[in-house]
PDB file of N, CA and C in Angstrom:
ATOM      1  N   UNK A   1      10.291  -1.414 -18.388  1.00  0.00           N
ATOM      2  CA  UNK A   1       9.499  -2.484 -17.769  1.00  0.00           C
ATOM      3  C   UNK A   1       8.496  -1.916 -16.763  1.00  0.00           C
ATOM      4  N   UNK A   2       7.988  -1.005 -16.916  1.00  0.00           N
ATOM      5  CA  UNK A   2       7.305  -0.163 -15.970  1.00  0.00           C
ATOM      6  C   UNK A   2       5.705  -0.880 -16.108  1.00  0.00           C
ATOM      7  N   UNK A   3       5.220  -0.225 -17.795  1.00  0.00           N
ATOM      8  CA  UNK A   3       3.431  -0.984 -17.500  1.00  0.00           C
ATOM      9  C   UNK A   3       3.677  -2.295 -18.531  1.00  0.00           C
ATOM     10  N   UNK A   4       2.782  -3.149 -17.581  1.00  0.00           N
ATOM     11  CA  UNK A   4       2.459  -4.143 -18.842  1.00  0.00           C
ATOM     12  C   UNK A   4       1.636  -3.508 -20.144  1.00  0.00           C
ATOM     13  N   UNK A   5       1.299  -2.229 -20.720  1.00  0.00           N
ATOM     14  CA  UNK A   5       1.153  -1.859 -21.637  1.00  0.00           C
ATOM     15  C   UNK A   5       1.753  -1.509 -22.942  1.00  0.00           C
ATOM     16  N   UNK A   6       2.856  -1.821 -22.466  1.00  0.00           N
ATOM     17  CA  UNK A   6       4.322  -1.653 -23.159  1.00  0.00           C
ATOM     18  C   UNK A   6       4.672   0.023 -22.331  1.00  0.00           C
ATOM     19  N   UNK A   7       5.373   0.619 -23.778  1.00  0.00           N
ATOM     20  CA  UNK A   7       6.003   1.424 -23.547  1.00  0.00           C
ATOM     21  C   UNK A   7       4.949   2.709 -23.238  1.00  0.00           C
ATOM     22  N   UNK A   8       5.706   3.405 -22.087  1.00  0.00           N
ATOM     23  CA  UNK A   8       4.997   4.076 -21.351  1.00  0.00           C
ATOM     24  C   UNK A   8       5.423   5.557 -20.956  1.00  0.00           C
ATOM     25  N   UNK A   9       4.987   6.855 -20.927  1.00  0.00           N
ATOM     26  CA  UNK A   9       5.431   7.651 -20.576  1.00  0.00           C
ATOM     27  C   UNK A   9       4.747   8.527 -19.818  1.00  0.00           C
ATOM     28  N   UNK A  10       4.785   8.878 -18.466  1.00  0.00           N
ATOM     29  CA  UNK A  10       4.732   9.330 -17.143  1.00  0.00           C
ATOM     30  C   UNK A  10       4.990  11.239 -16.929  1.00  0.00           C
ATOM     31  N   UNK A  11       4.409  12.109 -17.232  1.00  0.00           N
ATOM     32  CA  UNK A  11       4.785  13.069 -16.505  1.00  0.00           C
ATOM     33  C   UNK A  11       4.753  13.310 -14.870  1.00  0.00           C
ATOM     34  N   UNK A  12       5.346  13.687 -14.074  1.00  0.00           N
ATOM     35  CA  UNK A  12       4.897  13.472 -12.842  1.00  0.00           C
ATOM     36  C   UNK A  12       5.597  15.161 -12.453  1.00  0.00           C
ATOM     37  N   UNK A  13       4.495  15.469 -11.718  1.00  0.00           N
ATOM     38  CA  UNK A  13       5.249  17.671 -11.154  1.00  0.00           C
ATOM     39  C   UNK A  13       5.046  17.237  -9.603  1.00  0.00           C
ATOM     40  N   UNK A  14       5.535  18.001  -8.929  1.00  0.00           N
ATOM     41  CA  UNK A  14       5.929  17.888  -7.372  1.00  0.00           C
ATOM     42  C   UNK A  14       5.208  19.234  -7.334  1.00  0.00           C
ATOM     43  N   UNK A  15       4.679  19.693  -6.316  1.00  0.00           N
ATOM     44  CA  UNK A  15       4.109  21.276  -5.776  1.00  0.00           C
ATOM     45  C   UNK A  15       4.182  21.542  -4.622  1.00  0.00           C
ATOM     46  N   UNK A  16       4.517  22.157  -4.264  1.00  0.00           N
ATOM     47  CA  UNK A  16       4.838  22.706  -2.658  1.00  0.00           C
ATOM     48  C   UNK A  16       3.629  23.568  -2.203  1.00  0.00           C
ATOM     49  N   UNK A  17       2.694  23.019  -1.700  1.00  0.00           N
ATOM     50  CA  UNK A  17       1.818  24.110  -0.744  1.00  0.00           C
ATOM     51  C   UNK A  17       2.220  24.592   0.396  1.00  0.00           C
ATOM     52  N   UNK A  18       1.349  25.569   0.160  1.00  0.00           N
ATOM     53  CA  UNK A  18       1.864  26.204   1.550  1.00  0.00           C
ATOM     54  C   UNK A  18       0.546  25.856   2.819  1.00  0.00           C
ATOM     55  N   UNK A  19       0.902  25.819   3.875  1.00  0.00           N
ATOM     56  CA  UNK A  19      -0.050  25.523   4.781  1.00  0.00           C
ATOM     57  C   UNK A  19      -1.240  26.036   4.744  1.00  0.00           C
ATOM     58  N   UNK A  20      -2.198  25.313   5.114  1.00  0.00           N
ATOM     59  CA  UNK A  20      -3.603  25.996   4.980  1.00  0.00           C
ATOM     60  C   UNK A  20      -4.336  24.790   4.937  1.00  0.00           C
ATOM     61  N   UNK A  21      -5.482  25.516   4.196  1.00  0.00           N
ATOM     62  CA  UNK A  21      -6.246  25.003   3.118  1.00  0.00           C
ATOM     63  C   UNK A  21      -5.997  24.517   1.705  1.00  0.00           C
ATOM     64  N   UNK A  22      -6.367  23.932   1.710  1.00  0.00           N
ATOM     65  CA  UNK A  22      -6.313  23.061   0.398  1.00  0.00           C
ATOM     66  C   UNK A  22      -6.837  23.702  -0.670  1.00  0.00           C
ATOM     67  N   UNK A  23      -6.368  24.256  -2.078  1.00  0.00           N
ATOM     68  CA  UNK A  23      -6.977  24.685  -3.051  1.00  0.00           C
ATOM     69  C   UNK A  23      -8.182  23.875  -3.641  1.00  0.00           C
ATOM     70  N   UNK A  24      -9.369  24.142  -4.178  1.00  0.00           N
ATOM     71  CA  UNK A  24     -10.462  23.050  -4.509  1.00  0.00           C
ATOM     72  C   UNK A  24     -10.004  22.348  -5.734  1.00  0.00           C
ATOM     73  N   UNK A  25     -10.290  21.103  -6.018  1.00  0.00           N
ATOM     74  CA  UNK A  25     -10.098  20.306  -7.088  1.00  0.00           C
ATOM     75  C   UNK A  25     -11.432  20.910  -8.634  1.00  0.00           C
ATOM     76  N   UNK A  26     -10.612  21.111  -9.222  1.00  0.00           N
ATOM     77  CA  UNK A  26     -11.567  21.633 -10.227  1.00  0.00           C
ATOM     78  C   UNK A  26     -11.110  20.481 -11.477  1.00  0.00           C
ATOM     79  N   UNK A  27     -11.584  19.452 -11.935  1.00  0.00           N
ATOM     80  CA  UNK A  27     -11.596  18.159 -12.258  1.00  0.00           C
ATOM     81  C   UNK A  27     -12.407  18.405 -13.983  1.00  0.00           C
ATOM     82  N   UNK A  28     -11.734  17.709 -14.977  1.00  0.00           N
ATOM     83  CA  UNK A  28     -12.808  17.474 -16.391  1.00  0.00           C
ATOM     84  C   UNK A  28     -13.183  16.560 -16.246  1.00  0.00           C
ATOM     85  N   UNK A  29     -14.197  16.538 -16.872  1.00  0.00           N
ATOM     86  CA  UNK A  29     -15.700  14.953 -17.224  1.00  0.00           C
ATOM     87  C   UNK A  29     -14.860  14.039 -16.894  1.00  0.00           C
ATOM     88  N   UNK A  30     -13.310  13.591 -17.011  1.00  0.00           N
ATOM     89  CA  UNK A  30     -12.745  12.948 -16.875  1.00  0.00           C
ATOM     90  C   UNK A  30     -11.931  12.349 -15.555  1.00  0.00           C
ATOM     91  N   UNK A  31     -12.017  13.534 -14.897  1.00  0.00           N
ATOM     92  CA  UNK A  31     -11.443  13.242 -13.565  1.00  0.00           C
ATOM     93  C   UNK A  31     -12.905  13.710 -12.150  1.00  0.00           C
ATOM     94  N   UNK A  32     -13.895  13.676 -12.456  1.00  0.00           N
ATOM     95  CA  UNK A  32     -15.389  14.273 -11.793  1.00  0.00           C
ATOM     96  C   UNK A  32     -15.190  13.721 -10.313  1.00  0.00           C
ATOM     97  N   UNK A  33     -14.310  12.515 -10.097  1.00  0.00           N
ATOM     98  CA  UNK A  33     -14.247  12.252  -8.904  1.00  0.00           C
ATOM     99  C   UNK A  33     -13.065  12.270  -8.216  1.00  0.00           C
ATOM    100  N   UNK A  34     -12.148  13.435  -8.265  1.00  0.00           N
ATOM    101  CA  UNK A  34     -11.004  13.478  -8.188  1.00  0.00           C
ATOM    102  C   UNK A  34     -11.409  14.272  -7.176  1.00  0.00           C
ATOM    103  N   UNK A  35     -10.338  14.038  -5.467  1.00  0.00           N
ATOM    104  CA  UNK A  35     -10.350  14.688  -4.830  1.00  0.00           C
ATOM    105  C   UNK A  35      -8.600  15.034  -4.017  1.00  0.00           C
ATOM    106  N   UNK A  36      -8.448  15.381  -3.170  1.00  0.00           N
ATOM    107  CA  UNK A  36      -7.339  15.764  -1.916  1.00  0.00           C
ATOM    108  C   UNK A  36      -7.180  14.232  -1.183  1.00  0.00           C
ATOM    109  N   UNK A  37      -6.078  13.509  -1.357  1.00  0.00           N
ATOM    110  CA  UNK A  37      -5.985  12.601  -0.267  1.00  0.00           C
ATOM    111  C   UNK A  37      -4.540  13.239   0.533  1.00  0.00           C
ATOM    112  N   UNK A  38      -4.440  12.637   1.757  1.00  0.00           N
ATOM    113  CA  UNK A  38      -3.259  12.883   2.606  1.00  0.00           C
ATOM    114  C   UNK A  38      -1.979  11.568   2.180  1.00  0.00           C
ATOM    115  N   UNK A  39      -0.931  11.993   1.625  1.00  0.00           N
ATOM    116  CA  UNK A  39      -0.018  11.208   1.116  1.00  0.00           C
ATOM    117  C   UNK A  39       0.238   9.686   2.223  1.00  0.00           C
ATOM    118  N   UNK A  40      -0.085  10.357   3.725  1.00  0.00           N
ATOM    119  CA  UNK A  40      -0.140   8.720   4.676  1.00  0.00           C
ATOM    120  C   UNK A  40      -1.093   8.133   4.250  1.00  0.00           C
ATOM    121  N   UNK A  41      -1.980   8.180   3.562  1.00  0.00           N
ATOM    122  CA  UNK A  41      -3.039   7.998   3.562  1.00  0.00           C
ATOM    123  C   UNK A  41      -3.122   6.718   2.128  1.00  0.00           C
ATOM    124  N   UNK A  42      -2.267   7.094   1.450  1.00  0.00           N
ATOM    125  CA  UNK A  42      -2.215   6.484   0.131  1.00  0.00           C
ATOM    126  C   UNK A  42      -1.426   5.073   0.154  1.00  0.00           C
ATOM    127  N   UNK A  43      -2.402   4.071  -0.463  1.00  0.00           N
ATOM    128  CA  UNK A  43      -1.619   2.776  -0.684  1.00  0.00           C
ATOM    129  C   UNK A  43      -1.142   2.454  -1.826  1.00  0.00           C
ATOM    130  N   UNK A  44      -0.447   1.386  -2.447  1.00  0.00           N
ATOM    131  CA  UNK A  44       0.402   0.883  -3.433  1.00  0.00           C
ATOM    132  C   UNK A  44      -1.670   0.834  -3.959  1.00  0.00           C
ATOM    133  N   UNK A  45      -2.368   0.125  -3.218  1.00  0.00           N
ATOM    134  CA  UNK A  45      -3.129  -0.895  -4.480  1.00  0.00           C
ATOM    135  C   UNK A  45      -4.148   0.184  -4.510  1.00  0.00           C
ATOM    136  N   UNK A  46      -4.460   1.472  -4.209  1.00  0.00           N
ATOM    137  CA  UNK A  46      -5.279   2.235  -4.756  1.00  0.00           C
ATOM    138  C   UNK A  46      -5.011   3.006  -6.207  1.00  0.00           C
ATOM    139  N   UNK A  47      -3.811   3.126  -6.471  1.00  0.00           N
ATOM    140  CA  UNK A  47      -2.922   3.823  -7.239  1.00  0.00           C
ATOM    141  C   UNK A  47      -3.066   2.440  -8.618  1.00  0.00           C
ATOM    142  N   UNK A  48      -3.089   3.402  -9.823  1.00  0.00           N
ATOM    143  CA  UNK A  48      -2.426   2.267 -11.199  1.00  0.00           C
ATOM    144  C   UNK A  48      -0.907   2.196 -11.249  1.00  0.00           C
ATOM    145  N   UNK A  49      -0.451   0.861 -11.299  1.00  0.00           N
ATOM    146  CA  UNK A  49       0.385   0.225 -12.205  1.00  0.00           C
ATOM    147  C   UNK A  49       1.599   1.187 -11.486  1.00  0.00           C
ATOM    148  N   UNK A  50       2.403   2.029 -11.567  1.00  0.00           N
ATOM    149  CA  UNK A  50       3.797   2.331 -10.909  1.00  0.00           C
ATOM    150  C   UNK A  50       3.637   3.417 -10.204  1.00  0.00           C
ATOM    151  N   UNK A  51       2.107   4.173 -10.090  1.00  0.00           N
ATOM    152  CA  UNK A  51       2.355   5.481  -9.721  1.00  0.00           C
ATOM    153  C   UNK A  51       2.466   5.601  -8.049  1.00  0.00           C
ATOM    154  N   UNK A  52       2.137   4.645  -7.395  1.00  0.00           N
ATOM    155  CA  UNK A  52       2.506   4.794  -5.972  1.00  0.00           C
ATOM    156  C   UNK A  52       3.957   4.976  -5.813  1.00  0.00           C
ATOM    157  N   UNK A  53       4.675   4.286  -6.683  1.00  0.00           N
ATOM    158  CA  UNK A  53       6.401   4.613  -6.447  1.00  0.00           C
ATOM    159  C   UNK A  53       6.779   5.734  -6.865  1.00  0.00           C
ATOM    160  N   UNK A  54       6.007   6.183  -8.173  1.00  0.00           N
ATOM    161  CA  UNK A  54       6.953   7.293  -8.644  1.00  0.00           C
ATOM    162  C   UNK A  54       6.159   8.629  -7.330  1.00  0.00           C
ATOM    163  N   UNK A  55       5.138   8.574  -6.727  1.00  0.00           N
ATOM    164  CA  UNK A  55       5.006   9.489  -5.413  1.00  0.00           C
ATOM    165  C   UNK A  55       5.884   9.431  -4.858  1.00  0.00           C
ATOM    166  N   UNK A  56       6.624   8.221  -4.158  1.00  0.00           N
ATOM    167  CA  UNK A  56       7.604   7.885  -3.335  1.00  0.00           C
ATOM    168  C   UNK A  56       8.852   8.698  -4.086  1.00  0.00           C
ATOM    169  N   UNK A  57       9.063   8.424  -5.126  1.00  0.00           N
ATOM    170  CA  UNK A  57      10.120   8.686  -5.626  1.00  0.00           C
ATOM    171  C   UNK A  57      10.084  10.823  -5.221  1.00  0.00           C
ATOM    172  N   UNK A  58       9.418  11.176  -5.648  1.00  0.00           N
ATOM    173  CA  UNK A  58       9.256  12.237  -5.994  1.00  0.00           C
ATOM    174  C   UNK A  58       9.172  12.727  -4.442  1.00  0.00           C
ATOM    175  N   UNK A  59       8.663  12.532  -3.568  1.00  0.00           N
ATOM    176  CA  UNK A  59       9.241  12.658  -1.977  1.00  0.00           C
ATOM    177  C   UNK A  59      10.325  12.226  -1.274  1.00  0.00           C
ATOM    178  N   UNK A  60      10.708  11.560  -1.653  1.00  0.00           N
ATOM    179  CA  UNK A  60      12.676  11.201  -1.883  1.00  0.00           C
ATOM    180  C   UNK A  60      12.939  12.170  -2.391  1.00  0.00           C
ATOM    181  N   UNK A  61      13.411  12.512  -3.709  1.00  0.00           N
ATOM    182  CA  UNK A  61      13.755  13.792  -4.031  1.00  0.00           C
ATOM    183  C   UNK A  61      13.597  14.969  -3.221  1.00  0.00           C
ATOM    184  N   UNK A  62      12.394  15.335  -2.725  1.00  0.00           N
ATOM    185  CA  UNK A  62      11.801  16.688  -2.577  1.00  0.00           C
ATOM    186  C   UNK A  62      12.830  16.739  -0.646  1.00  0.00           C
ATOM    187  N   UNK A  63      12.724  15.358  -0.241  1.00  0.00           N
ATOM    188  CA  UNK A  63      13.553  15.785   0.714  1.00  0.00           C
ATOM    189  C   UNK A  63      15.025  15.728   1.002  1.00  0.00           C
ATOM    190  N   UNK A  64      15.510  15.713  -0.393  1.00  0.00           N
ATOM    191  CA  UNK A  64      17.625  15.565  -0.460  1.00  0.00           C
ATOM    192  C   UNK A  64      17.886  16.992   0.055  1.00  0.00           C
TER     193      UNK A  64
END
Protein backbone atom coordinates (compact mmCIF):
# COMPACT_ATOMS: atom_id res chain seq x y z
CA UNK A 1 0.00 0.00 0.00
CA UNK A 2 2.86 2.26 -0.38
CA UNK A 3 2.14 4.25 -4.07
CA UNK A 4 -1.11 4.76 -5.44
CA UNK A 5 0.66 3.38 -8.55
CA UNK A 6 0.22 0.04 -7.52
CA UNK A 7 2.96 -2.09 -6.91
CA UNK A 8 6.10 -0.50 -6.22
CA UNK A 9 9.69 -1.08 -5.66
CA UNK A 10 12.11 1.30 -3.78
CA UNK A 11 15.87 0.87 -3.60
CA UNK A 12 17.02 3.10 -0.89
CA UNK A 13 21.42 3.04 0.22
CA UNK A 14 22.35 4.98 3.42
CA UNK A 15 26.16 6.60 3.06
CA UNK A 16 28.13 7.81 5.70
CA UNK A 17 30.20 10.94 4.91
CA UNK A 18 32.71 11.96 6.44
CA UNK A 19 32.92 15.60 7.54
CA UNK A 20 33.79 18.21 5.22
CA UNK A 21 32.70 19.12 2.15
CA UNK A 22 30.26 17.81 0.29
CA UNK A 23 31.18 15.68 -2.80
CA UNK A 24 29.65 17.61 -6.10
CA UNK A 25 26.40 16.25 -7.50
CA UNK A 26 27.19 14.97 -10.89
CA UNK A 27 23.39 14.42 -12.10
CA UNK A 28 21.99 12.74 -15.87
CA UNK A 29 19.66 14.84 -18.24
CA UNK A 30 17.48 13.36 -15.80
CA UNK A 31 18.32 14.52 -12.53
CA UNK A 32 20.10 18.31 -14.02
CA UNK A 33 18.62 19.81 -10.97
CA UNK A 34 19.63 17.67 -8.34
CA UNK A 35 21.44 19.13 -5.56
CA UNK A 36 22.78 18.62 -1.48
CA UNK A 37 19.91 19.40 0.91
CA UNK A 38 20.50 19.24 4.83
CA UNK A 39 18.23 16.28 6.10
CA UNK A 40 16.56 19.24 8.81
CA UNK A 41 15.93 20.77 6.09
CA UNK A 42 13.66 18.26 4.28
CA UNK A 43 9.82 18.09 4.40
CA UNK A 44 7.20 15.24 3.94
CA UNK A 45 5.61 17.50 0.92
CA UNK A 46 8.82 18.20 -1.01
CA UNK A 47 9.60 14.52 -1.34
CA UNK A 48 7.21 11.91 -3.75
CA UNK A 49 4.73 9.66 -2.39
CA UNK A 50 6.70 7.58 0.70
CA UNK A 51 10.16 8.72 0.31
CA UNK A 52 10.25 11.21 3.20
CA UNK A 53 9.58 8.11 5.53
CA UNK A 54 11.67 5.70 4.08
CA UNK A 55 14.68 8.74 4.92
CA UNK A 56 13.29 8.57 8.33
CA UNK A 57 13.33 5.07 8.32
CA UNK A 58 16.80 4.69 7.16
CA UNK A 59 18.04 7.24 10.04
CA UNK A 60 16.29 5.13 12.57
CA UNK A 61 18.26 2.38 11.52
CA UNK A 62 21.58 4.12 11.01
CA UNK A 63 21.20 5.20 14.67
CA UNK A 64 20.33 1.52 16.61
Amino acid sequence: HRSSRGRTITHAYLYHLPPGELPEVRAASDAKKAVWWPLSDVREDMMFEDHFHIIHRLRAMAAE
